[in-house]
Protein backbone atom coordinates (compact mmCIF):
# COMPACT_ATOMS: atom_id res chain seq x y z
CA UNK A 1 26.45 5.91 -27.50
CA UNK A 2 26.23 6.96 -31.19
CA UNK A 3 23.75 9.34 -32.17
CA UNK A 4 22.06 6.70 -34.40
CA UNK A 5 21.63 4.57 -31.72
CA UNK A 6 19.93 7.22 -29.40
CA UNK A 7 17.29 8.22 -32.17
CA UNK A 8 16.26 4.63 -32.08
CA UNK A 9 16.68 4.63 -28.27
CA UNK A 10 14.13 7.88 -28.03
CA UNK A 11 11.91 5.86 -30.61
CA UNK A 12 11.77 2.99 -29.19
CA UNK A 13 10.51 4.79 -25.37
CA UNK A 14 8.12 6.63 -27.79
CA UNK A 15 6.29 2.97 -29.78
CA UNK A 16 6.61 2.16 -25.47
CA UNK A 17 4.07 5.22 -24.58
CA UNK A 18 2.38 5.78 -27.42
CA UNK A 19 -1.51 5.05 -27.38
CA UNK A 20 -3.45 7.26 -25.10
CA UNK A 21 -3.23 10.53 -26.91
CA UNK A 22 -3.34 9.43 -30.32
CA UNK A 23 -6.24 6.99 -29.26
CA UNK A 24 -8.19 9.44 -27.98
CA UNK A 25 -8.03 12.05 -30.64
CA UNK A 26 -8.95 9.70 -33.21
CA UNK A 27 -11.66 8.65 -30.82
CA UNK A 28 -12.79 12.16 -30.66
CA UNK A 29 -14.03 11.68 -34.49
CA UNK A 30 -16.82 9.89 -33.25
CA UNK A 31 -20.82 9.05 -35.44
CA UNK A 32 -21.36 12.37 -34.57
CA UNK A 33 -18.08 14.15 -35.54
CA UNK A 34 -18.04 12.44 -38.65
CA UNK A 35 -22.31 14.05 -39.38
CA UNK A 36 -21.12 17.47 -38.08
CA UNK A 37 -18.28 17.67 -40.09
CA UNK A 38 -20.40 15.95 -43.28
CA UNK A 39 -23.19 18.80 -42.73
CA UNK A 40 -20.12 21.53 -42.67
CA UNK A 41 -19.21 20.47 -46.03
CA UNK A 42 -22.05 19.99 -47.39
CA UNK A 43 -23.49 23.05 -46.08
CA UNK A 44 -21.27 25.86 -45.84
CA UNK A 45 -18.28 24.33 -48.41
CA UNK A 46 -14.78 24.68 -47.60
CA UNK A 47 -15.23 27.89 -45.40
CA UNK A 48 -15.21 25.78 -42.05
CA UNK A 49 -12.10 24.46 -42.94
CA UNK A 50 -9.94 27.57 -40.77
CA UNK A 51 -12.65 26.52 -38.00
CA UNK A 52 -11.58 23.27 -37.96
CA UNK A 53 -7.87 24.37 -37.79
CA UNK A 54 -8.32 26.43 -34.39
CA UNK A 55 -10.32 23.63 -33.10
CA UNK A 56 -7.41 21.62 -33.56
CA UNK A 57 -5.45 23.91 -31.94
CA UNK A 58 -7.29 23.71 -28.61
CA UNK A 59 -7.47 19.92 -28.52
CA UNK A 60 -3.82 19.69 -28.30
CA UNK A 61 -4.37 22.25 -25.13
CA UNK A 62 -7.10 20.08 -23.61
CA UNK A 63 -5.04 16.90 -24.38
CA UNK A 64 -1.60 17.90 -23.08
CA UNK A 65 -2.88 19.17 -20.13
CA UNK A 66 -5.22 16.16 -19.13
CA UNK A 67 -2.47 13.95 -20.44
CA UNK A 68 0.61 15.79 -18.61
CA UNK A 69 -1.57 15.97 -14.95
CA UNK A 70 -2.09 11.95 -15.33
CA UNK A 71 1.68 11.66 -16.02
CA UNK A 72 2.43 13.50 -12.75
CA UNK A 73 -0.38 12.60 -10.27
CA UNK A 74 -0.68 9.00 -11.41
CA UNK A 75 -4.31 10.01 -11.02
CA UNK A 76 -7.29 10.29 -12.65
CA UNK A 77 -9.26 13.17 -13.50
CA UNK A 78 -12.56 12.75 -11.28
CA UNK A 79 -10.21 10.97 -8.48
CA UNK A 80 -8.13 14.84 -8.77
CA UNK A 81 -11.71 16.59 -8.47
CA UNK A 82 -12.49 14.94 -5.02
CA UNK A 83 -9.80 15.85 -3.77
CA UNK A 84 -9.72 18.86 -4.50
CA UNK A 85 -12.87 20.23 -4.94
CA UNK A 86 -15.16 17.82 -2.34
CA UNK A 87 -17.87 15.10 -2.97
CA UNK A 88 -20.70 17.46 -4.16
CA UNK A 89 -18.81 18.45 -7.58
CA UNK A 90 -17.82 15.17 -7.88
CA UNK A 91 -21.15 13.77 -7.78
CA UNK A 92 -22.40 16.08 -10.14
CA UNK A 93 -20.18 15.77 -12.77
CA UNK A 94 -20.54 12.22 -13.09
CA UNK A 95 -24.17 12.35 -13.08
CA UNK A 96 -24.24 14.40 -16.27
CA UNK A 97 -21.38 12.53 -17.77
CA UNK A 98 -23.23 8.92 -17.15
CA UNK A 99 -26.62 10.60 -18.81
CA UNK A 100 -24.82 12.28 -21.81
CA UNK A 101 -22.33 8.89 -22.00
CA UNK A 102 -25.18 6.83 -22.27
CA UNK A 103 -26.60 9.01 -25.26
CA UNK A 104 -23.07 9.14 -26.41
CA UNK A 105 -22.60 5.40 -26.75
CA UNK A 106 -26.04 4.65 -28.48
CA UNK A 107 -25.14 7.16 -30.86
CA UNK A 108 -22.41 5.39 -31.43
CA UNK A 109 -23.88 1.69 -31.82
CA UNK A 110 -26.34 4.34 -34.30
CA UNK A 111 -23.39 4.36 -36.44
CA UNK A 112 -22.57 0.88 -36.97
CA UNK A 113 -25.66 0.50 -37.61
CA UNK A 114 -25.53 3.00 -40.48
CA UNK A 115 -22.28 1.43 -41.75
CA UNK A 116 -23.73 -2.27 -41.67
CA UNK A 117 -26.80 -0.60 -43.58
CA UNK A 118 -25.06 0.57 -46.41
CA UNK A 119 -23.29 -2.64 -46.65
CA UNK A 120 -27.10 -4.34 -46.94
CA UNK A 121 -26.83 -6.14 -43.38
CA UNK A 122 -29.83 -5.36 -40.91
CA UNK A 123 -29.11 -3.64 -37.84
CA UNK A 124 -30.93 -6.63 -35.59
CA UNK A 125 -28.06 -8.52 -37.03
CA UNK A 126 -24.91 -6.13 -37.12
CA UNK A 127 -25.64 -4.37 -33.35
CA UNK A 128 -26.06 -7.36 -30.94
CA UNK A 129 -22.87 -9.06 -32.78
CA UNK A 130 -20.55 -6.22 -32.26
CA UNK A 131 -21.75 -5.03 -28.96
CA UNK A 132 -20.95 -8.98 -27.88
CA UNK A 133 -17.61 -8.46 -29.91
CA UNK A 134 -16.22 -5.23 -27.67
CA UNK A 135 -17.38 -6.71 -24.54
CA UNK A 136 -16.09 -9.39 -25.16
CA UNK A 137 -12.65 -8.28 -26.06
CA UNK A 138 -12.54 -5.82 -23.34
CA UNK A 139 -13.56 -8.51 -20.59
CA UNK A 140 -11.15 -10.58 -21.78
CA UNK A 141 -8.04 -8.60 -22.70
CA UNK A 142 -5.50 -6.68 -20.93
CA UNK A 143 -4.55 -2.84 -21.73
CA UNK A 144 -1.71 -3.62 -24.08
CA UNK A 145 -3.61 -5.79 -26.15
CA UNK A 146 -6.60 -3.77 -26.16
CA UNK A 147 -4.89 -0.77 -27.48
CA UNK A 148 -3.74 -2.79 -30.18
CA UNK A 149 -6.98 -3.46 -31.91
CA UNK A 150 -7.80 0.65 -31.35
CA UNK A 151 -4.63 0.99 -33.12
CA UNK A 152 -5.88 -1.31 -36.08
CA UNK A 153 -9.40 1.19 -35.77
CA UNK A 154 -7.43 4.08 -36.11
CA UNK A 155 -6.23 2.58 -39.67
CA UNK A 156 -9.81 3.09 -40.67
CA UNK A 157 -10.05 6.21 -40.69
CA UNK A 158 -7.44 6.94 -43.21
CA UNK A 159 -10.72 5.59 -45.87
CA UNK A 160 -11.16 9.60 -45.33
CA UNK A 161 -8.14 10.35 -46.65
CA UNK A 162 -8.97 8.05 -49.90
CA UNK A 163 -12.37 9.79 -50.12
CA UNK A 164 -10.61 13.15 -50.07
CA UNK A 165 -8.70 12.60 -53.14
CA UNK A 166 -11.52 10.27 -54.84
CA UNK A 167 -13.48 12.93 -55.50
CA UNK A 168 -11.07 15.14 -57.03
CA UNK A 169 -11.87 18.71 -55.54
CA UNK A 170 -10.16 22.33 -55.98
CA UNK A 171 -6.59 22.41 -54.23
CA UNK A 172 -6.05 25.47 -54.67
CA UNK A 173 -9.64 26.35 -52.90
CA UNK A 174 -8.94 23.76 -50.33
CA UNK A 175 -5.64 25.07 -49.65
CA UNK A 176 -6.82 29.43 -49.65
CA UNK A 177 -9.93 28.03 -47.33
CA UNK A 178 -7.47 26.47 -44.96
CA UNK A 179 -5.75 29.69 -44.23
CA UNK A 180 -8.68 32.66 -44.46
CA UNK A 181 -10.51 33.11 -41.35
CA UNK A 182 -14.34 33.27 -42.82
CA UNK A 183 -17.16 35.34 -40.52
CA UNK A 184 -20.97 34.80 -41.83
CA UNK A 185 -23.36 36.36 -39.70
CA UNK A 186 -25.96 33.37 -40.16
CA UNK A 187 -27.59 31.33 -37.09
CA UNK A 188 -26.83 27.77 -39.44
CA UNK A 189 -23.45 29.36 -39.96
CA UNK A 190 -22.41 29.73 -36.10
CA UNK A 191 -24.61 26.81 -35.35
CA UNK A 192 -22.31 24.60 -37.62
CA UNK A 193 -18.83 26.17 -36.85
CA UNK A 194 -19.79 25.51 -32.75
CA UNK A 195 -20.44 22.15 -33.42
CA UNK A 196 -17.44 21.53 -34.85
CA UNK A 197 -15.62 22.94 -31.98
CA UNK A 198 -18.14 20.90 -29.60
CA UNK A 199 -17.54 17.62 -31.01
CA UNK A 200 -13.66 18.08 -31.24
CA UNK A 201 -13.24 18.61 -27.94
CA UNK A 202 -15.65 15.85 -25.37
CA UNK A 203 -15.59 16.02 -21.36
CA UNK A 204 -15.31 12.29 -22.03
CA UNK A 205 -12.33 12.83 -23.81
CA UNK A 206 -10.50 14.27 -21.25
CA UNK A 207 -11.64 11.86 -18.67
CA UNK A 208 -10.50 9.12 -20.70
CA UNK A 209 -6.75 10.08 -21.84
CA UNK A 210 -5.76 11.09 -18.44
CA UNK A 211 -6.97 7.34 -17.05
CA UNK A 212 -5.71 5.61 -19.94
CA UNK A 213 -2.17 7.14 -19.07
CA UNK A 214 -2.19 6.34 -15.58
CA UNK A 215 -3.28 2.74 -16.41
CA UNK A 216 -0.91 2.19 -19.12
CA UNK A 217 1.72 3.47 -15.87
CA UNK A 218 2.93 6.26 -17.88
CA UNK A 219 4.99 8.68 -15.69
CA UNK A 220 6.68 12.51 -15.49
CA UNK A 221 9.79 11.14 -16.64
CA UNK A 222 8.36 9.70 -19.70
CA UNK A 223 6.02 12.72 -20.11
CA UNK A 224 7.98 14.31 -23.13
CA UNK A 225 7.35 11.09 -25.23
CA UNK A 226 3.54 11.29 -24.19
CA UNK A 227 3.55 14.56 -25.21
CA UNK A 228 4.20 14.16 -28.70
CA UNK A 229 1.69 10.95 -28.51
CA UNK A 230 -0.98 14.02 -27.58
CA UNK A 231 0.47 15.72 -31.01
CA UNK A 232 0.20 13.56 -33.29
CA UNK A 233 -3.05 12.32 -32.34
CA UNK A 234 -4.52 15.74 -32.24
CA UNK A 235 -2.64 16.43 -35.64
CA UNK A 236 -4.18 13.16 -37.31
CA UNK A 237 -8.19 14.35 -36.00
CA UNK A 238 -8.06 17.66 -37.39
CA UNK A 239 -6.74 15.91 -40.43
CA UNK A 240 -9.44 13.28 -40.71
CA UNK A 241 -12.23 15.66 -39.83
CA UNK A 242 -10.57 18.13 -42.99
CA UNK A 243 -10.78 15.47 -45.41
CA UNK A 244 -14.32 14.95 -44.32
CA UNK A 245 -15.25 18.10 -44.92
CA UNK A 246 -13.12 18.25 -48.44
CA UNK A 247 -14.91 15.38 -49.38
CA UNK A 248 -18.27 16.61 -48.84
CA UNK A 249 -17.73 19.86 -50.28
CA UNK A 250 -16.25 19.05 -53.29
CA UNK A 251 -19.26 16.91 -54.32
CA UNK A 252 -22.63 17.63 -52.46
CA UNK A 253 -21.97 21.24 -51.53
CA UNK A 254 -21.18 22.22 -55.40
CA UNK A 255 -24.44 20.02 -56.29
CA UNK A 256 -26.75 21.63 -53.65
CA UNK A 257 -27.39 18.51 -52.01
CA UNK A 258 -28.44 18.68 -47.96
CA UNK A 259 -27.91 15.99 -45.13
CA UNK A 260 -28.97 15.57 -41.61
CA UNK A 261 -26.73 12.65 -40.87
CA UNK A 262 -23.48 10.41 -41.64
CA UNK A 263 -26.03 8.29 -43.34
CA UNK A 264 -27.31 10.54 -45.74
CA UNK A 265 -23.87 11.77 -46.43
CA UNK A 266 -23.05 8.21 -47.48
CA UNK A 267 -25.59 7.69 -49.79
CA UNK A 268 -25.71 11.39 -50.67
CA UNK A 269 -21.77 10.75 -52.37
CA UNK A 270 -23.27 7.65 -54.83
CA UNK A 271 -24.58 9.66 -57.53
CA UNK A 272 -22.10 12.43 -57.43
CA UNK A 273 -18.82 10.89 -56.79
CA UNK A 274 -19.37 6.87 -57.46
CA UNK A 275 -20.25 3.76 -55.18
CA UNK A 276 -16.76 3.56 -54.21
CA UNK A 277 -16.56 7.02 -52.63
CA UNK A 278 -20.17 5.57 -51.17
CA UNK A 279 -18.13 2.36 -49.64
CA UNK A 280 -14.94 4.25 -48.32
CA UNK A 281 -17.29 6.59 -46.23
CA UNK A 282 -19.42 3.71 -44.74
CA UNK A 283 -16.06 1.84 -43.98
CA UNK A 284 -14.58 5.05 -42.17
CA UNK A 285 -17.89 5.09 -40.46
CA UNK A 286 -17.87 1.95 -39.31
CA UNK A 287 -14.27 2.26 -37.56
CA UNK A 288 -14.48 5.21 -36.19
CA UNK A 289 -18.00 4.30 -34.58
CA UNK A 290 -16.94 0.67 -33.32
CA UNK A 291 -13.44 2.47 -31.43
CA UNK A 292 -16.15 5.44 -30.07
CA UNK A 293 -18.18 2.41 -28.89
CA UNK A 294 -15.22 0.98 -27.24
CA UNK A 295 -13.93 4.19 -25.36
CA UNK A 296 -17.57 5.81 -24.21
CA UNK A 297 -18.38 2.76 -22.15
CA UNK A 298 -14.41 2.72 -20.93
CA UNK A 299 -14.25 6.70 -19.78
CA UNK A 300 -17.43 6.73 -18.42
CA UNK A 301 -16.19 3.61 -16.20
CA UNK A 302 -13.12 4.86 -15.25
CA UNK A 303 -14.36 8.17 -14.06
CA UNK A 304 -17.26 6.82 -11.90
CA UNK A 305 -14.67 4.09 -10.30
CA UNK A 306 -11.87 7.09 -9.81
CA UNK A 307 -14.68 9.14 -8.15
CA UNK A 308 -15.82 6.95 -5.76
CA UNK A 309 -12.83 4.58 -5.04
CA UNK A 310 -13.75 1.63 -6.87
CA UNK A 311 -10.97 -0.41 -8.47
CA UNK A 312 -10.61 0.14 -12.30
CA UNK A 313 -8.63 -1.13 -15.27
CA UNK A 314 -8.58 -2.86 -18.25
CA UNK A 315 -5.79 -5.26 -17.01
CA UNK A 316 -7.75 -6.08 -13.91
CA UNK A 317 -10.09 -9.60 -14.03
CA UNK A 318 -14.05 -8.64 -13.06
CA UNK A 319 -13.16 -10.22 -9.78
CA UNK A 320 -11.17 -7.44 -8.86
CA UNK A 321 -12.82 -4.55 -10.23
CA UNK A 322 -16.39 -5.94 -10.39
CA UNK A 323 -17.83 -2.12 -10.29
CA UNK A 324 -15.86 -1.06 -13.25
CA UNK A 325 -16.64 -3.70 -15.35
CA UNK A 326 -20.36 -4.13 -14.26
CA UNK A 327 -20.37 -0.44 -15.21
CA UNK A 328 -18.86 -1.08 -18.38
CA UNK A 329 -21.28 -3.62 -19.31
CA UNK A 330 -24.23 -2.18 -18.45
CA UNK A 331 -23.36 1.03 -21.12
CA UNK A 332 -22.78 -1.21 -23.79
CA UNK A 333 -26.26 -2.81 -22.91
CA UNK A 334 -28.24 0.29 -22.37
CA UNK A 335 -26.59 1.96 -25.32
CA UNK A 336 -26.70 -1.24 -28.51
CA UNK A 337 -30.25 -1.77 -26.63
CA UNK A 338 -31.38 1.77 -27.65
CA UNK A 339 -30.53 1.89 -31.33
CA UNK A 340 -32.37 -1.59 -31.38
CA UNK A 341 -35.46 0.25 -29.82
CA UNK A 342 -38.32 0.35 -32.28
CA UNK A 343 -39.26 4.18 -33.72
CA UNK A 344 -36.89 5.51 -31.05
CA UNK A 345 -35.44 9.13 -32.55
CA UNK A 346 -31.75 8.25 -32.39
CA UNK A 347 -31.66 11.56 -33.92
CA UNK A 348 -32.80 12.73 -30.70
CA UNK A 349 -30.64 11.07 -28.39
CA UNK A 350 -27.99 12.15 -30.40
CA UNK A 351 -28.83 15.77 -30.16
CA UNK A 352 -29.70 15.07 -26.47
CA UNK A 353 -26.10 14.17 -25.68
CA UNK A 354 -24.51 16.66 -27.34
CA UNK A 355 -26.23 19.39 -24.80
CA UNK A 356 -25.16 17.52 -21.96
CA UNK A 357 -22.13 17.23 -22.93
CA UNK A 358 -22.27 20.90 -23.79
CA UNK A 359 -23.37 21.80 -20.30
CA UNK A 360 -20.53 19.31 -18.73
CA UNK A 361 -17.80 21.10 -20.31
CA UNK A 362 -17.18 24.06 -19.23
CA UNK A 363 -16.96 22.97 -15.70
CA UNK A 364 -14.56 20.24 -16.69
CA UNK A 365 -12.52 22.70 -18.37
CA UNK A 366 -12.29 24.82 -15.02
CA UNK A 367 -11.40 21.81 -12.80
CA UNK A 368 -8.43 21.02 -15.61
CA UNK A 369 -6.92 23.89 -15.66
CA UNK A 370 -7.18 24.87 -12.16
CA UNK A 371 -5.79 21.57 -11.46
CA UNK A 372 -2.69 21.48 -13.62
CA UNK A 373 -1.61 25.04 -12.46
CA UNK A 374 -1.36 23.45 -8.59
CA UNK A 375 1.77 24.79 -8.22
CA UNK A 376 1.72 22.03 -5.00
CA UNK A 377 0.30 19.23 -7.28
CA UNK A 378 2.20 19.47 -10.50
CA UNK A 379 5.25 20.95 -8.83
CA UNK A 380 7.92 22.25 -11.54
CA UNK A 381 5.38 20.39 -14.49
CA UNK A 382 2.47 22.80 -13.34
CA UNK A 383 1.57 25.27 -16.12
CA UNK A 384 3.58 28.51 -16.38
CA UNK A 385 1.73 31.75 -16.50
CA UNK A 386 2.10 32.10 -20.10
CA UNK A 387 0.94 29.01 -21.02
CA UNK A 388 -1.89 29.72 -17.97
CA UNK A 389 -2.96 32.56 -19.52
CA UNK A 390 -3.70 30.95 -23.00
CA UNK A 391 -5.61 28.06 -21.28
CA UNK A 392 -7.51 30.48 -19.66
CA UNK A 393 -8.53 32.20 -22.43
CA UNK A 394 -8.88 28.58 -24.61
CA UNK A 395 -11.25 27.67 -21.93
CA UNK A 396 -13.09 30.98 -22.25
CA UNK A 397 -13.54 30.98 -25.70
CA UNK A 398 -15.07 26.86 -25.30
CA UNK A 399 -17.74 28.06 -22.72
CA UNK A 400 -18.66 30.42 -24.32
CA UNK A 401 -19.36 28.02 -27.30
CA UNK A 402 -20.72 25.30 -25.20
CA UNK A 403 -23.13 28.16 -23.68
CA UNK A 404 -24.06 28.75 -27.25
CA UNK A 405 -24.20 25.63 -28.09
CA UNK A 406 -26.35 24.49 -25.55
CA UNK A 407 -28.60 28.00 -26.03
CA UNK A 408 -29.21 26.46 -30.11
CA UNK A 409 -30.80 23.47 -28.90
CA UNK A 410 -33.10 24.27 -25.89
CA UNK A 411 -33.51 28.06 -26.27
CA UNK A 412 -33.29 28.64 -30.43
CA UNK A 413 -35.21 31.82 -30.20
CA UNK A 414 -32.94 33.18 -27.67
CA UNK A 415 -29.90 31.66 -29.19
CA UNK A 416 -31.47 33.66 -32.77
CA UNK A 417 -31.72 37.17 -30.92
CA UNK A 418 -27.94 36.82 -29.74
CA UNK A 419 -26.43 36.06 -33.25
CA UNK A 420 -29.00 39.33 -34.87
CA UNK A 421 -27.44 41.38 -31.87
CA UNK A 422 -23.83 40.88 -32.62
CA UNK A 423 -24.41 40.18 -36.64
């Protein structure tokens, strides 16, 4: 066989397993990601940017290994906790994952609300429609199909991109920021640069990439192709999220101008940088929300099934898997019903979530690690102590965020002492 012919051989088996990781990265920039990573910019400049690069850097650790122990196991995450670690963990991780999911996915329906805002539509008008539109596509599709219109979402986000350049902002400040490691003592500061961390890296997120490998049928000998689909898509959300925070930077950090929310970051650009900078956010906003909305509902559904033995897929008919898609349905319900909910703090939910999710992690974390260095499990694709030793400390360094994290929200006064102690 020529050598021509086995580069398009090798790409071809790659366009065959591509999807999960690159889907779930860009997932990963979800209505919140895209606020946290607005407020960085427009708070703090380009000095998160190096932040941003190292949290990168450990969602291609989390990915690969979620991804890799699907591959092998042809398992699921929370099936791969039962087993190994009994009923009563099992049970208690999906608890907190249903409560912060179903914050998750409101927050979510939050955003296309925003987006549908901005564009002048009501939100009584823009929710119910595409809440009916992803169940309906979901109930009615198979995996391969699916995963083409999250492919097509994915597209979206590349408005970023546009809005990066739009505004026209300091290379060569973009470019030093990228590559100094920046330290500011502040509470807002650490507050800002955990959050970005936090909403890089979701317990969701590595529920959902290992499931969606095992259901696409995705196996150890076609791991090294799935690897590089966990690359890329890790690659493309740290580049999304920097052009996020370029954009804001450039224009409402140099004009002193504060937000709270993707929203306000929207409207915020107008005056500064034009109504087409304005448009190209909301449109980013909108994709990135709708594929968030898609996946919550679809993790949360195949880690409850996978827990508790239910059958589970996206190629399955409701007949056969009535639990999974009952499950499914009800989030999208629960979650478009609560952003319809009159002078209900979305805000709030919002924040809610994000300390759940904060508290689910580090246990998560444990479980994956633990799991993919099973010698017994994994067999020759367990991790070797090398690369053991760097998840160990990856997953150090993330509790000890998520700890923080959580700390900033619940305990602020505590959370205030710490950060004066080691300022």
């Amino acid at each position: 066989m020529s050598r021509f012919k086995k580069i398009k051989l090798k790409f071809s088996l790659f366009l065959a397993v591509m999807g999960p990781g690159i889907v779930t990265a860009f997932a990963d920039n979800d209505a919140g990601g895209i606020a946290t990573y607005a407020a960085a910019g427009a708070k703090f400049g380009y000095s998160l940017l190096f932040i941003m690069f190292l949290s990168t850097v450990c969602l291609v650790i989390a990915q690969e290994i979620s991804a890799r122990t699907g591959a092998v196991t042809g398992r699921g995450l929370a099936d791969l906790i039962r087993e190994q670690y009994g009923v009563k963990w099992t049970l208690f991780a999906m608890l907190v994952l249903l409560v912060a999911n179903i914050g998750t996915t409101a927050s979510e329906f939050s955003g296309i609300a925003t987006s549908f805002e901005i564009f002048g539509v009501s939100k009584y008008i823009s929710v119910p429609i595409i809440a009916l539109l992803i169940w309906w596509l979901v109930i009615k599709t198979n995996y391969n199909r699916i995963e083409k219109i999250f492919f097509l979402l994915c597209g979206t986000f590349l408005s970023y991109v546009l809005s990066g350049f739009f505004v026209k902002p300091d290379w060569q400040q973009v470019w030093q920021a990228s590559i100094t490691p920046v330290f500011v003592a502040d509470v807002d500061f650490l507050t800002i640069a955990i959050g970005v961390v936090g909403t890089t890296i979701t317990p969701w997120g590595q529920f959902y990439v290992q499931a969606s490998v095992v259901d696409k049928g995705i196996t150890a000998k076609d791991y090294r192709y799935t690897q590089w689909d966990v690359y890329i898509g890790s690659f493309f959300t740290g580049f999304i999220a920097f052009f996020i925070i370029v954009a804001t930077a450039a224009t409402l950090f140099t004009n002193n101008i504060s937000i709270e929310t993707a929203k306000d970051a929207a409207i915020a650009l107008e005056p500064v940088a034009g109504k087409y900078a304005t448009l190209l956010f909301a449109f980013g906003l909108l994709g990135a929300s709708m594929l968030a909305a898609f996946i919550l509902p679809l993790s949360t559904a195949y880690a409850v099934c996978e827990a508790f033995g239910f059958e589970h897929g996206i190629s399955k008919s409701y007949e056969q898997a009535p639990v999974f898609f009952g499950l499914y349905t009800a989030l999208i319900i629960v979650g478009a019903g609560l952003v319809m909910w009159p002078d209900l703090s979305l805000y709030k939910i919002m924040l809610t979530s994000q300390i759940v999710n904060g508290m689910l992690l580090p246990p998560i974390l444990i479980f994956m690690v633990l799991i993919a260095g099973n010698k017994e499990l994994m067999g020759h694709y367990c991790n070797s102590k090398a690369y053991n030793a760097g998840a160990w400390l990856f997953t150090l360094v993330l509790i000890v965020l998520s700890v923080m994290l959580v700390l900033a929200a619940v305990l602020p006064d505590v959370y205030a002492n710490i950060v004066k102690i080691f300022s």
